[in-house]
C-alpha atoms as a PDB file:
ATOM      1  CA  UNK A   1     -29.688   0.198  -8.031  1.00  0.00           C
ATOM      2  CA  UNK A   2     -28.648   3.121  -6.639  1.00  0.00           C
ATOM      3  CA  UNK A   3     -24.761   3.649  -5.517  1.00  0.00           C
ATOM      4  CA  UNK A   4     -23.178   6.486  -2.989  1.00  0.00           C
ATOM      5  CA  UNK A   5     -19.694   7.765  -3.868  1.00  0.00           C
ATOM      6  CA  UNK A   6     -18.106   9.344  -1.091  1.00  0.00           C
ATOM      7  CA  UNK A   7     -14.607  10.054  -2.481  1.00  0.00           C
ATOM      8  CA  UNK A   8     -13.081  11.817  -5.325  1.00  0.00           C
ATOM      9  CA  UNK A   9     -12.881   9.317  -8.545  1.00  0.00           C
ATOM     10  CA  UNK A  10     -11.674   9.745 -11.643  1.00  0.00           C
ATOM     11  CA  UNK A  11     -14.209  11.104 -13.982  1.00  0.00           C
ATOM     12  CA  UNK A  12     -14.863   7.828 -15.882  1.00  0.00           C
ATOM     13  CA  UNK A  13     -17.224   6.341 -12.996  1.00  0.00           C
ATOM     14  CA  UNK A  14     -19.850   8.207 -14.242  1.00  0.00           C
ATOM     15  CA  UNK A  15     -20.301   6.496 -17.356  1.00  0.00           C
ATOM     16  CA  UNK A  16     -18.591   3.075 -16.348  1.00  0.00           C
ATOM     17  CA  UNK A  17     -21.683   2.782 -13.394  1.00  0.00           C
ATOM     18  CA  UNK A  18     -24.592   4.221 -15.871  1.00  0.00           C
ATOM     19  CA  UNK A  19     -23.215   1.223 -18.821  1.00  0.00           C
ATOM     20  CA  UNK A  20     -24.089  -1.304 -15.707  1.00  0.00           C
ATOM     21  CA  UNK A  21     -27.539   0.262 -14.797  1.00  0.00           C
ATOM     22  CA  UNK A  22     -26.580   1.881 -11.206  1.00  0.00           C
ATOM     23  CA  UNK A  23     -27.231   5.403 -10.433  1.00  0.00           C
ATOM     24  CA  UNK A  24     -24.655   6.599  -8.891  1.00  0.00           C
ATOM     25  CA  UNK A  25     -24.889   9.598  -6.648  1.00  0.00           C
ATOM     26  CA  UNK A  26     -21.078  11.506  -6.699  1.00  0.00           C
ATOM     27  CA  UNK A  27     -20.781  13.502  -3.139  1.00  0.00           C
ATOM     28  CA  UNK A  28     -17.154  13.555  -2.976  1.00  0.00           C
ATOM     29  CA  UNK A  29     -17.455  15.992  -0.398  1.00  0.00           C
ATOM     30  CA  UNK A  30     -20.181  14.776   1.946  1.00  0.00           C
ATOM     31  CA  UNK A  31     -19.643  14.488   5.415  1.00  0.00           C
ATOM     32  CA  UNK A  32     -19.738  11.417   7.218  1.00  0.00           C
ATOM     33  CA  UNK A  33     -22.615  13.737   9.795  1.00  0.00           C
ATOM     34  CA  UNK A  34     -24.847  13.250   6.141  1.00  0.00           C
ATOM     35  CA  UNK A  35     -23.793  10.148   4.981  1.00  0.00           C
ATOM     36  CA  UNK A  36     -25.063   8.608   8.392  1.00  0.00           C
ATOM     37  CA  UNK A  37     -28.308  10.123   7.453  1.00  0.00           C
ATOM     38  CA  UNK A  38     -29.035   9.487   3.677  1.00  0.00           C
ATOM     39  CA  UNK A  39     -26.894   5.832   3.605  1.00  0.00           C
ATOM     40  CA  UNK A  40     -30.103   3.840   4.038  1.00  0.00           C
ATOM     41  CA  UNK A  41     -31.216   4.875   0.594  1.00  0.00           C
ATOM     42  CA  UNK A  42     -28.933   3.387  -0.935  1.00  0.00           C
ATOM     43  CA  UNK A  43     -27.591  -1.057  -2.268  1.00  0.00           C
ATOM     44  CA  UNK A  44     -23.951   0.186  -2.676  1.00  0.00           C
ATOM     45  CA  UNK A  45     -21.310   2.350  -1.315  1.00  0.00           C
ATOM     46  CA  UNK A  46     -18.025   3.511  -2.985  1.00  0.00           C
ATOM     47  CA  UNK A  47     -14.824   4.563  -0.683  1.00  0.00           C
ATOM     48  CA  UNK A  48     -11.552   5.280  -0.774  1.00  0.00           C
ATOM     49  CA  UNK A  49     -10.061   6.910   2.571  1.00  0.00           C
ATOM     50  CA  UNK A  50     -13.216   9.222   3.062  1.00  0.00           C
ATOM     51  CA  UNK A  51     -14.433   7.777   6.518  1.00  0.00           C
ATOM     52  CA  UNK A  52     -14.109   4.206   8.591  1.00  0.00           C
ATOM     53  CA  UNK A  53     -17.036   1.924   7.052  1.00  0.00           C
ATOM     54  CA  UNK A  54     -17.867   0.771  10.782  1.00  0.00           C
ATOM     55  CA  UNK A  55     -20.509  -0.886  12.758  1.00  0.00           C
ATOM     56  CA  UNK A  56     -22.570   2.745  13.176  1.00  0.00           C
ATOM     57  CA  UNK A  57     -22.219   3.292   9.343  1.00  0.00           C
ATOM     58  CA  UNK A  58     -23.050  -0.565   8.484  1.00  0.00           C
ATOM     59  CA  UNK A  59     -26.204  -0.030  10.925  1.00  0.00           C
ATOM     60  CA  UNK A  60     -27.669   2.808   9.092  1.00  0.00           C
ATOM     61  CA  UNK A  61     -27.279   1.169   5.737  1.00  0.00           C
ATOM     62  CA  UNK A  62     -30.283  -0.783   6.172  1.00  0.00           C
ATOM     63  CA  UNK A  63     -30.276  -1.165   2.014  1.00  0.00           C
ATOM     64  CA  UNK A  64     -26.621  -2.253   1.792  1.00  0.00           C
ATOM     65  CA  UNK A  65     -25.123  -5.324  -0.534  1.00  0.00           C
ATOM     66  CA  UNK A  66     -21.900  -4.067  -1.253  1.00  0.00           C
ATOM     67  CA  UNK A  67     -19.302  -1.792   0.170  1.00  0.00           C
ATOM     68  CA  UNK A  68     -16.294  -0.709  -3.165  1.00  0.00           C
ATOM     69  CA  UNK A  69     -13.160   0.195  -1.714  1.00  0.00           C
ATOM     70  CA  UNK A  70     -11.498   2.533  -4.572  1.00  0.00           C
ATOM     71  CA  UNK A  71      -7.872   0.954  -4.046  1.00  0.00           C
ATOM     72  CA  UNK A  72      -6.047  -2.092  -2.707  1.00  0.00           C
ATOM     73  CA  UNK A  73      -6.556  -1.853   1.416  1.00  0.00           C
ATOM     74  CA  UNK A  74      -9.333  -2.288   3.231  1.00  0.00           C
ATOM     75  CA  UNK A  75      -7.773  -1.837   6.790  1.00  0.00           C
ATOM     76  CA  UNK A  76     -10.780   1.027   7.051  1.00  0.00           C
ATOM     77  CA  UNK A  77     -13.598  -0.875   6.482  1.00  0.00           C
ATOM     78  CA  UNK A  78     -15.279  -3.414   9.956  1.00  0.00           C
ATOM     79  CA  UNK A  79     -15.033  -6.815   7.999  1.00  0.00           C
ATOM     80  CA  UNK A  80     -16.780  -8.488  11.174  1.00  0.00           C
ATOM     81  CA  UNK A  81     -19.639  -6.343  10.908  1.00  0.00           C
ATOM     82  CA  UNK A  82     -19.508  -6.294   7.124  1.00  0.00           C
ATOM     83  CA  UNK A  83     -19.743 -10.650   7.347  1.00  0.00           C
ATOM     84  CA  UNK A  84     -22.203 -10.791   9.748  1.00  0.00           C
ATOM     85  CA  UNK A  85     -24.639  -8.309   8.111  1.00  0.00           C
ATOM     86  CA  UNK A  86     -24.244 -10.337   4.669  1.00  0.00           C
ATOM     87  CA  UNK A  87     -22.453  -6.868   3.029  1.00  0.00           C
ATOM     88  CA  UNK A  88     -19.971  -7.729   0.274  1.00  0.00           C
ATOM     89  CA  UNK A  89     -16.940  -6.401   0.290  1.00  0.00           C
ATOM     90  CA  UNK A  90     -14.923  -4.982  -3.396  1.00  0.00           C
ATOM     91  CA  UNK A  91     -11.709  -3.433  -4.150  1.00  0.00           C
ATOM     92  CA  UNK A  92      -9.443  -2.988  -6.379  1.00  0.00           C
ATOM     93  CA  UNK A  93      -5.435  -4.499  -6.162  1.00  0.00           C
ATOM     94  CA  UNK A  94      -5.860  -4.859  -9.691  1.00  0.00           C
ATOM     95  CA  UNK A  95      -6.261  -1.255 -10.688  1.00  0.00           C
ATOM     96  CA  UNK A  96      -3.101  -0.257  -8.960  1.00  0.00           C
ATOM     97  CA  UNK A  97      -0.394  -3.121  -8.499  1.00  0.00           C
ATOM     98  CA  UNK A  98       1.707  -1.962 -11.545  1.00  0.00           C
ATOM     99  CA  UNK A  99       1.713   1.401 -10.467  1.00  0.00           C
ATOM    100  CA  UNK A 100       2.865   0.513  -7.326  1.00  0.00           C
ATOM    101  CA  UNK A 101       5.702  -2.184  -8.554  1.00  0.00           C
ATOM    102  CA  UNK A 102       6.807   0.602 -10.937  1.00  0.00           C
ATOM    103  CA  UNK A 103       6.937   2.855  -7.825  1.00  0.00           C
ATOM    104  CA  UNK A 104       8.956   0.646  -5.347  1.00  0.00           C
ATOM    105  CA  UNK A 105      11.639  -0.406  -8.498  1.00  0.00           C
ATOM    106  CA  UNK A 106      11.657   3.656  -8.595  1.00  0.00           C
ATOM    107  CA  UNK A 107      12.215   4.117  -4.959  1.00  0.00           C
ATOM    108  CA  UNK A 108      14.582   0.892  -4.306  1.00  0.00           C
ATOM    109  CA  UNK A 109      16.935   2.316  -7.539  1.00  0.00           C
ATOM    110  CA  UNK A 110      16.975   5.974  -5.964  1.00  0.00           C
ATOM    111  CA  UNK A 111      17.975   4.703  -2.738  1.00  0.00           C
ATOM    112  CA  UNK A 112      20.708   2.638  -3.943  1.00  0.00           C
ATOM    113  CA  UNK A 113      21.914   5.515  -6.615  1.00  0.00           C
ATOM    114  CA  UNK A 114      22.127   7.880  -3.538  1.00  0.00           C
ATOM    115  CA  UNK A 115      20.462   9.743  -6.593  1.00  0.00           C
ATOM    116  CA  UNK A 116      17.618  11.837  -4.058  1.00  0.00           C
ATOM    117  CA  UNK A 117      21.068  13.101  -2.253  1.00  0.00           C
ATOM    118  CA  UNK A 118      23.197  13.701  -5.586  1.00  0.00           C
ATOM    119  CA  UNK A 119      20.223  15.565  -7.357  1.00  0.00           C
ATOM    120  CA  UNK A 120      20.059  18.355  -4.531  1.00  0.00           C
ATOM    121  CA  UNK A 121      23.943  18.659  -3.949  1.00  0.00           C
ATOM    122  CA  UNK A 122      24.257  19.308  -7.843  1.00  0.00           C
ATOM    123  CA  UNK A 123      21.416  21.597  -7.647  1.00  0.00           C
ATOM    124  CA  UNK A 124      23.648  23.336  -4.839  1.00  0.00           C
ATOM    125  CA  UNK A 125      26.712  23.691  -6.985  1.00  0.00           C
ATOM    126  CA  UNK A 126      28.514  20.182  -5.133  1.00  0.00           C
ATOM    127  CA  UNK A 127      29.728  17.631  -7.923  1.00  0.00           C
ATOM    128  CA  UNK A 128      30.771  15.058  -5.854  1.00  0.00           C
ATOM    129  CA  UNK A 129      31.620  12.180  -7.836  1.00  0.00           C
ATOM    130  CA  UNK A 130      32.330   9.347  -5.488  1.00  0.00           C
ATOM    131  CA  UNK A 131      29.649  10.354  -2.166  1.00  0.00           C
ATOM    132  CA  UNK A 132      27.178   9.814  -4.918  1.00  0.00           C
ATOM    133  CA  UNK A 133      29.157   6.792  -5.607  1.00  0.00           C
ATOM    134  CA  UNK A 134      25.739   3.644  -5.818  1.00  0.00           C
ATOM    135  CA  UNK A 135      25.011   0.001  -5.412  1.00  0.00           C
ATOM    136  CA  UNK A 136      23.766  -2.704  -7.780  1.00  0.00           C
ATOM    137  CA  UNK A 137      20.821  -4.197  -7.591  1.00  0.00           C
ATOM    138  CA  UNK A 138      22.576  -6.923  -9.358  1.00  0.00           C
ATOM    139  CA  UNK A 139      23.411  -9.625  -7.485  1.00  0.00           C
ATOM    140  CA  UNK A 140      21.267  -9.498  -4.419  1.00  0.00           C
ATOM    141  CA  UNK A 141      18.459 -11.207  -2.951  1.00  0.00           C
ATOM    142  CA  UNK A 142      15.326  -9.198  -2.359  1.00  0.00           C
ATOM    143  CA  UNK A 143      13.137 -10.417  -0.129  1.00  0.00           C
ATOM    144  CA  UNK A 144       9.325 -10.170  -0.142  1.00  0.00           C
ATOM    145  CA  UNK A 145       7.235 -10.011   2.692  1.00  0.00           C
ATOM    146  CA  UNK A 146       3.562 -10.828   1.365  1.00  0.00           C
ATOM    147  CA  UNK A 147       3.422 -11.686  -1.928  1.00  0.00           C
ATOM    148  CA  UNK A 148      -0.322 -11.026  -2.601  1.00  0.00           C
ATOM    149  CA  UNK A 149      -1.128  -8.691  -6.213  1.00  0.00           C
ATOM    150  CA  UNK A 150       1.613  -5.945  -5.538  1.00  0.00           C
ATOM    151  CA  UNK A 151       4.216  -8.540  -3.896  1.00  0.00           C
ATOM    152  CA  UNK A 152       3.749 -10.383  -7.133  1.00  0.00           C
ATOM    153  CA  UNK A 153       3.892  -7.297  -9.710  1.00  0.00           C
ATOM    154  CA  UNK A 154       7.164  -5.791  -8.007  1.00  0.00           C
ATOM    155  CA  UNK A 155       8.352  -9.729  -8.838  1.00  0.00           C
ATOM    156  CA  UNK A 156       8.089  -9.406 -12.247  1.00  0.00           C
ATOM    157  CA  UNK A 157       9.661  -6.331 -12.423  1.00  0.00           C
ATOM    158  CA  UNK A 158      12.641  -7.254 -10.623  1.00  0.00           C
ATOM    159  CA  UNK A 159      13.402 -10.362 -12.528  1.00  0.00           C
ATOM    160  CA  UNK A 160      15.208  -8.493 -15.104  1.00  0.00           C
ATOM    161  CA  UNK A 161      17.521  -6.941 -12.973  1.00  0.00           C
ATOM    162  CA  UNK A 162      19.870 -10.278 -12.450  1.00  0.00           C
ATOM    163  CA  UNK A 163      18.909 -10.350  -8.778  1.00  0.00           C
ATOM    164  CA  UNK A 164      17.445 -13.524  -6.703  1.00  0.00           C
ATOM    165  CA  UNK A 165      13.965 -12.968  -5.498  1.00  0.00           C
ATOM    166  CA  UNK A 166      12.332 -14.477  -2.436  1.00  0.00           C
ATOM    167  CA  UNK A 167       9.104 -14.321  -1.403  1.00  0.00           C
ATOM    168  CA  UNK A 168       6.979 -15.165   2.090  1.00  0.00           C
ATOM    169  CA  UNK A 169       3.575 -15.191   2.786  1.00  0.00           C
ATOM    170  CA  UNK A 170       1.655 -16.865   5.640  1.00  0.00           C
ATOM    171  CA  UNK A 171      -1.512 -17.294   4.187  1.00  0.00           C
ATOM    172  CA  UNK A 172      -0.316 -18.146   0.559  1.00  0.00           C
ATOM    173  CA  UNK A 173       1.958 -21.453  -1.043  1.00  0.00           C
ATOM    174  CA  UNK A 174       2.764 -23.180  -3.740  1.00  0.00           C
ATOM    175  CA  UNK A 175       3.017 -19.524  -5.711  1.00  0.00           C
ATOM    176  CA  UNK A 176       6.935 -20.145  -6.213  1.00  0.00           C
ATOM    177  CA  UNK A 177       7.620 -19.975 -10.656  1.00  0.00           C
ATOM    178  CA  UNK A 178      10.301 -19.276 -12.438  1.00  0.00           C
ATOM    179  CA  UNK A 179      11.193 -15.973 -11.549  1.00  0.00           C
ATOM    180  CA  UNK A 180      10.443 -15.783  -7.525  1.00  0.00           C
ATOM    181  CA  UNK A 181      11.471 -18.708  -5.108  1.00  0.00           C
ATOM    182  CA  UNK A 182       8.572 -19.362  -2.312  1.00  0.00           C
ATOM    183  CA  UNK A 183      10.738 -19.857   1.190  1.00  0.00           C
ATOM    184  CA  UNK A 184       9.765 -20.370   5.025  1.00  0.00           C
ATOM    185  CA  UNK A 185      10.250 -17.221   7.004  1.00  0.00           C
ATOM    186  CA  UNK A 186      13.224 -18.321   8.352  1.00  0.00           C
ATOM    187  CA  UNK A 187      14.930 -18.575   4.825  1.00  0.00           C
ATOM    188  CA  UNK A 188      13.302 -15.374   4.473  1.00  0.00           C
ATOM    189  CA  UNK A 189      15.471 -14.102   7.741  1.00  0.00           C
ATOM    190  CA  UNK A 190      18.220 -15.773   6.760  1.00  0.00           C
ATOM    191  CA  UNK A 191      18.753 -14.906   2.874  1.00  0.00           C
ATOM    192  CA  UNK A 192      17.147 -11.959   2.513  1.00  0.00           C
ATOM    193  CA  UNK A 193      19.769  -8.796   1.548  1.00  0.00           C
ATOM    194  CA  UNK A 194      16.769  -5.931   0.760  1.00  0.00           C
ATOM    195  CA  UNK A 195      13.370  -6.756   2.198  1.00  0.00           C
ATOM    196  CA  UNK A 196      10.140  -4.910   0.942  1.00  0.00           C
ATOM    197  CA  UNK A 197       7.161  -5.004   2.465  1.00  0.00           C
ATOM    198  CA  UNK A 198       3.815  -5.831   1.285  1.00  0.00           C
ATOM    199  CA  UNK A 199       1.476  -7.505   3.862  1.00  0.00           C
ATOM    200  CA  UNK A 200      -1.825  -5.524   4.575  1.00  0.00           C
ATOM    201  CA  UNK A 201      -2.747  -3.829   7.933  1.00  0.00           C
ATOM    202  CA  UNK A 202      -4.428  -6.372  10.187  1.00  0.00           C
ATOM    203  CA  UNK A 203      -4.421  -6.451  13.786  1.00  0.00           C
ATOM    204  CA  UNK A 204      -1.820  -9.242  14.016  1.00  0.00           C
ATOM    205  CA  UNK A 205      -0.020  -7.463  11.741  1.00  0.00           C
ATOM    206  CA  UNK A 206      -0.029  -3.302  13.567  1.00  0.00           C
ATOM    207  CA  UNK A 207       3.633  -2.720  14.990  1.00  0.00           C
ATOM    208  CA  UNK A 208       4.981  -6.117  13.609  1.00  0.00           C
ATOM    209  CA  UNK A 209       7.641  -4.808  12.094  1.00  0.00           C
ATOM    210  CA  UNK A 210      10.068  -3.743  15.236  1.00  0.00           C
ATOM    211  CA  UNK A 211      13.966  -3.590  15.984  1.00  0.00           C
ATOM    212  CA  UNK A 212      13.352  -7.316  17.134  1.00  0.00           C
ATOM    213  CA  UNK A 213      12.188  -8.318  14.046  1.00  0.00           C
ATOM    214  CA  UNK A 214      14.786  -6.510  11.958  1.00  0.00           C
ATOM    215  CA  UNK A 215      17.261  -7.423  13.706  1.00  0.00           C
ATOM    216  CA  UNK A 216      16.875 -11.003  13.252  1.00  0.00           C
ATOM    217  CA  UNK A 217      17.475 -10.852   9.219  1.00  0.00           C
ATOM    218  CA  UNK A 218      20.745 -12.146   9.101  1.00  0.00           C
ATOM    219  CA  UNK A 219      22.202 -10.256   5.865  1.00  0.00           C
ATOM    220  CA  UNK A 220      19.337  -7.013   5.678  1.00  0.00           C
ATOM    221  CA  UNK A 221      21.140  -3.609   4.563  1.00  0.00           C
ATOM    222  CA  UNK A 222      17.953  -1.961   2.784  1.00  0.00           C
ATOM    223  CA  UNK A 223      14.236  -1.929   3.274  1.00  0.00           C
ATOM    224  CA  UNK A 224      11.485  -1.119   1.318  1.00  0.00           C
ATOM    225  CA  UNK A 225       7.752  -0.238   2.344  1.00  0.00           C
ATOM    226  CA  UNK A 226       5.005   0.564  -0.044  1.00  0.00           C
ATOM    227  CA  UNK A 227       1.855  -1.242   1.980  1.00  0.00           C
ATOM    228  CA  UNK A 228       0.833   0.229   5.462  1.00  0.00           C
ATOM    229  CA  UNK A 229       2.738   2.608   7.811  1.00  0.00           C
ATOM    230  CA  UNK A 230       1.364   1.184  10.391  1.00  0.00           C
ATOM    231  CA  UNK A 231       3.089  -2.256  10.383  1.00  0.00           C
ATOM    232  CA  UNK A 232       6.454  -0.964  10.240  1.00  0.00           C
ATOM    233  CA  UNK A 233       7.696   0.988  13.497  1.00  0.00           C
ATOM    234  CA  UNK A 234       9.475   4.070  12.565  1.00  0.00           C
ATOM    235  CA  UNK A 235      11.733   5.148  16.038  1.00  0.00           C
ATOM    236  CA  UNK A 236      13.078   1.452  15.599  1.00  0.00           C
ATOM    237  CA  UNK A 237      13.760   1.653  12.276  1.00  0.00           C
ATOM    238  CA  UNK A 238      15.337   5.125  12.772  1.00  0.00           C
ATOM    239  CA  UNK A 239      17.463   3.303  15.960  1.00  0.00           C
ATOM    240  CA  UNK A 240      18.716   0.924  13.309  1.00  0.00           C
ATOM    241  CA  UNK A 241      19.866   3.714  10.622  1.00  0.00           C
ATOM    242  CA  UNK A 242      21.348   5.518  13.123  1.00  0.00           C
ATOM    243  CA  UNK A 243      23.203   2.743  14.159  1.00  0.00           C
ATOM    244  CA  UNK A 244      24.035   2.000  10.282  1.00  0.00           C
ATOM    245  CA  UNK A 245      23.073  -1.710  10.999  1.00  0.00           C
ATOM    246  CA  UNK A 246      20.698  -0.867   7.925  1.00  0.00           C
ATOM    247  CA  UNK A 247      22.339   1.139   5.164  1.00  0.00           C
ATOM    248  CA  UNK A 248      18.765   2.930   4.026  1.00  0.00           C
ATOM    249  CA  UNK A 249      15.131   2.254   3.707  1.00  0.00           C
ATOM    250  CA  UNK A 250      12.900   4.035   1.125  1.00  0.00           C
ATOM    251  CA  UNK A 251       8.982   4.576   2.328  1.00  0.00           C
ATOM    252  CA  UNK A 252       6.302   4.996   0.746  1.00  0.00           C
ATOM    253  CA  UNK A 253       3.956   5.434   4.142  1.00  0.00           C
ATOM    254  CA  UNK A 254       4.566   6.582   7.453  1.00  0.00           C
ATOM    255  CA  UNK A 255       2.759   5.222  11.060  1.00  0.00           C
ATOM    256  CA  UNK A 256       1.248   8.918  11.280  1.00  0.00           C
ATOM    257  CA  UNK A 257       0.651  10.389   7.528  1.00  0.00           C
ATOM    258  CA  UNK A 258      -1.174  13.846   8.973  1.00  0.00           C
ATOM    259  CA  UNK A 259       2.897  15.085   9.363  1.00  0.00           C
ATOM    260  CA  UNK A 260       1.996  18.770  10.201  1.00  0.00           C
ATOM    261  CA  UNK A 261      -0.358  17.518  12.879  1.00  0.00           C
ATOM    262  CA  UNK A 262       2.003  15.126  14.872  1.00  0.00           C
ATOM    263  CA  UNK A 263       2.687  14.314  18.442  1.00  0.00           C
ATOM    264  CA  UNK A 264       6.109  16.177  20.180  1.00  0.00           C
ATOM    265  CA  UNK A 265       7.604  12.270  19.867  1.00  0.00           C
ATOM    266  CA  UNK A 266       6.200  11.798  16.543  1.00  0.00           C
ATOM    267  CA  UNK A 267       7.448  14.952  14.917  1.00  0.00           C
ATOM    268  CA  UNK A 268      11.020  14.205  17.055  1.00  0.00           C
ATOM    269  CA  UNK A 269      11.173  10.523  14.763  1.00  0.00           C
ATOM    270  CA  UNK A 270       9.896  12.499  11.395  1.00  0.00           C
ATOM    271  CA  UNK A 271      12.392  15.284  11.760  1.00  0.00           C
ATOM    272  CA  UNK A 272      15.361  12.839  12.738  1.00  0.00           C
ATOM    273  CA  UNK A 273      14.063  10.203   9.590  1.00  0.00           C
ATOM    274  CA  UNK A 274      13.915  12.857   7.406  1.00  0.00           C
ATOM    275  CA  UNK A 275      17.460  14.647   7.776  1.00  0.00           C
ATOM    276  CA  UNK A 276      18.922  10.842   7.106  1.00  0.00           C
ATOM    277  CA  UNK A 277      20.651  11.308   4.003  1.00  0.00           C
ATOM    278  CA  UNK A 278      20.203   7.003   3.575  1.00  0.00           C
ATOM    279  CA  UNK A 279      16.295   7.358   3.820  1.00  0.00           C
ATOM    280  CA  UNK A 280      13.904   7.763   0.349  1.00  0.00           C
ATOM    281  CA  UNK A 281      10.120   9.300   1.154  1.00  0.00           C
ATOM    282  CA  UNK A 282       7.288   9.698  -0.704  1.00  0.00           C
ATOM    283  CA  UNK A 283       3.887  10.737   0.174  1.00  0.00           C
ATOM    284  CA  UNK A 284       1.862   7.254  -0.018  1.00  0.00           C
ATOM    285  CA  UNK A 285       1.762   7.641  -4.267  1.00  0.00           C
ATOM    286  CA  UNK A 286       2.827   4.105  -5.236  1.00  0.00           C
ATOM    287  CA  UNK A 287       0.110   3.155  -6.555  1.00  0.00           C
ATOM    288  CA  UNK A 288      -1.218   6.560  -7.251  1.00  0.00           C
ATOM    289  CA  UNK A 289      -0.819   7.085 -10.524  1.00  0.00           C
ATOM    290  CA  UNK A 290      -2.871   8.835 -13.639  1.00  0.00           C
ATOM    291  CA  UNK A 291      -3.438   5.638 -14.974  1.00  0.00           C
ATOM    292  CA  UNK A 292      -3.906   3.438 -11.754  1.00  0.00           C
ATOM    293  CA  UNK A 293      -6.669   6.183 -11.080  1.00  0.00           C
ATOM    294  CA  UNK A 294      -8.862   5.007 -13.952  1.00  0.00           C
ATOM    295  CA  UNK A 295      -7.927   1.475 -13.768  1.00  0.00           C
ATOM    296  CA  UNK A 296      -9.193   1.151 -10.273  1.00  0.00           C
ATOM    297  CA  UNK A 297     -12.818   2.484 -12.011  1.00  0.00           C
ATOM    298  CA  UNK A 298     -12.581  -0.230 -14.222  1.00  0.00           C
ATOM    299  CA  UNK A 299     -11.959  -2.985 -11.961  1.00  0.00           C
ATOM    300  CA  UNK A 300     -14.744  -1.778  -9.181  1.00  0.00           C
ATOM    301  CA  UNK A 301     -17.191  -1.476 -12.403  1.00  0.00           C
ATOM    302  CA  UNK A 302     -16.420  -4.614 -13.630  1.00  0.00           C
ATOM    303  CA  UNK A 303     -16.470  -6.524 -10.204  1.00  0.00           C
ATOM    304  CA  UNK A 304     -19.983  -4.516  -9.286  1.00  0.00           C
ATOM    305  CA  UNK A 305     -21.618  -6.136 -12.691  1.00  0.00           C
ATOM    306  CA  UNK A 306     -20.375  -9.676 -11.495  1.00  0.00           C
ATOM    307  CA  UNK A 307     -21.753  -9.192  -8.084  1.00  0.00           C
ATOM    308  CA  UNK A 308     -25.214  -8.302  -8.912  1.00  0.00           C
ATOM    309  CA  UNK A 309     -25.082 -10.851 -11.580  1.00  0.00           C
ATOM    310  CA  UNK A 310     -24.168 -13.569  -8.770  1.00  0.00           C
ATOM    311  CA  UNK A 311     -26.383 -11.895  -5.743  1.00  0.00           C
ATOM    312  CA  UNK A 312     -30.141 -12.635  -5.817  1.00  0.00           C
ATOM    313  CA  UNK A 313     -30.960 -10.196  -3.628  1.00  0.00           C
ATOM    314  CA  UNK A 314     -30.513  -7.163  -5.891  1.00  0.00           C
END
């Protein structure tokens, strides 16, 4: 069987895809131009960001079973195209949710410490004991929205903090256990204290985040966002910061990640957001990690061997 990787991957692939019997051939650097014109050669296809896996890729890969996505998303690959041209879809939550989890308690702790604003006013000779004065975690209730393989692993990691956890997901029940409480969104709304975010990007899901939806949390100071940048809408969550009817957020993505290539509006909201002294940012790494990175190979490996194990058509 013989595999296209179109994205950087940890080194380990190599050997992990040869121990299964699939050549794989590494382009890293190929062009989507090229792989529209070599992709029919080949029974799989390894991504991670490289290019959208839609209808005029599918097409060409006349040879196709199985499309790897080298992470947790999958918001760039055509799933109606994929479903009706019998193409299975892999990736890898796995590989990265503890990463991730470790990430967001990382994030969620500076943000609450002040301890992003404390390190640089030390660094400038300022030792100001009580503006770097923080909030416990203790105590509150964190709400989850989505509580799919990261939404569960940041769980687990908050339980030891002596905080109430709270978790919603409309496509998921009965996932409620000893240390996370399964509620309605409306208990969601009503309970929740800091919310973080972990529902994929779907089309029912683009912009759903808004002022109008924040808004209607009863008790929300704090919010966390580690999935997609494109659910959450950044000028109305900068409105609400502004307004200090939220105390901080700490993101992991933005709508628009390309941040030297922005629109006049876009760069306004990014240059505003980021001279917030109540905002955290990182450059989508939560679940980017050394280890996550061969983790991920592992999983995809693993799942590849099960598919053409299960798949006749191989």
């Amino acid at each position: 069987m013989n595999v296209l990787i179109i994205d950087k991957m940890h080194d380990s692939i190599h050997g992990l895809l040869k121990a299964i019997g699939v050549n794989a051939d590494y382009q890293p650097d190929i062009t989507r131009e090229k792989i529209l014109q070599i992709i029919s050669s080949y029974e799989g296809l390894i991504v991670r960001s490289k290019t959208y896996i839609d209808a005029e890729v599918l097409s060409r890969g006349k040879n196709l079973k199985f499309v790897a996505r080298a992470g947790a998303g999958i918001d760039n690959v055509d799933m109606e195209v994929m479903n009706a041209r019998n193409i299975t879809l892999l990736n890898a939550p796995e590989g990265n949710r503890d990463a991730l989890a470790e990430h967001c308690i990382g994030i969620l702790l500076a943000l609450l410490n002040k301890i992003h604003v404390a390190d640089q006013e030390v660094r400038n000779g300022k030792w100001d004991r009580e503006g770097s004065r923080g909030v416990e975690l203790m105590g509150k209730t964190i709400g989850l929205l989505g509580y799919g393989f990261m939404g569960e692993a940041f769980a687990k990691r908050l339980q030891s903090f002596g905080c109430e956890i709270i978790a919603y997901d409309k496509d998921k029940s009965g996932f409620g256990n000893e240390y996370v409480k399964e509620v309605s969104l409306s208990e969601l709304k009503e309970k929740t204290q800091i919310l973080s975010i972990h529902i994929p990007l779907i089309k029912e899901n683009r912009a759903l985040i808004d002022k109008s939806y924040l808004t209607s949390f009863k008790r929300l100071d704090y919010l966390v966002n580690t999935s997609r940048g494109e659910v959450l809408v950044l000028e109305d969550l900068l409105s609400l910061l502004q307004a200090q009817s939220l105390k901080g957020a700490a993101l992991d993505v933005l709508e628009n990640e390309k941040i030297n290539s922005l629109s006049s509006h876009e760069q306004s909201v990014f240059e505003q957001l980021v001279q917030l002294p109540q905002t955290v940012l990182t450059p989508h790494v939560a679940g980017w990690s050394f280890e996550s990175y061969q983790k991920i190979n592992e999983i995809l490996t693993f799942k590849i061997e099960k598919l053409v194990e299960k798949r006749t058509d191989f």
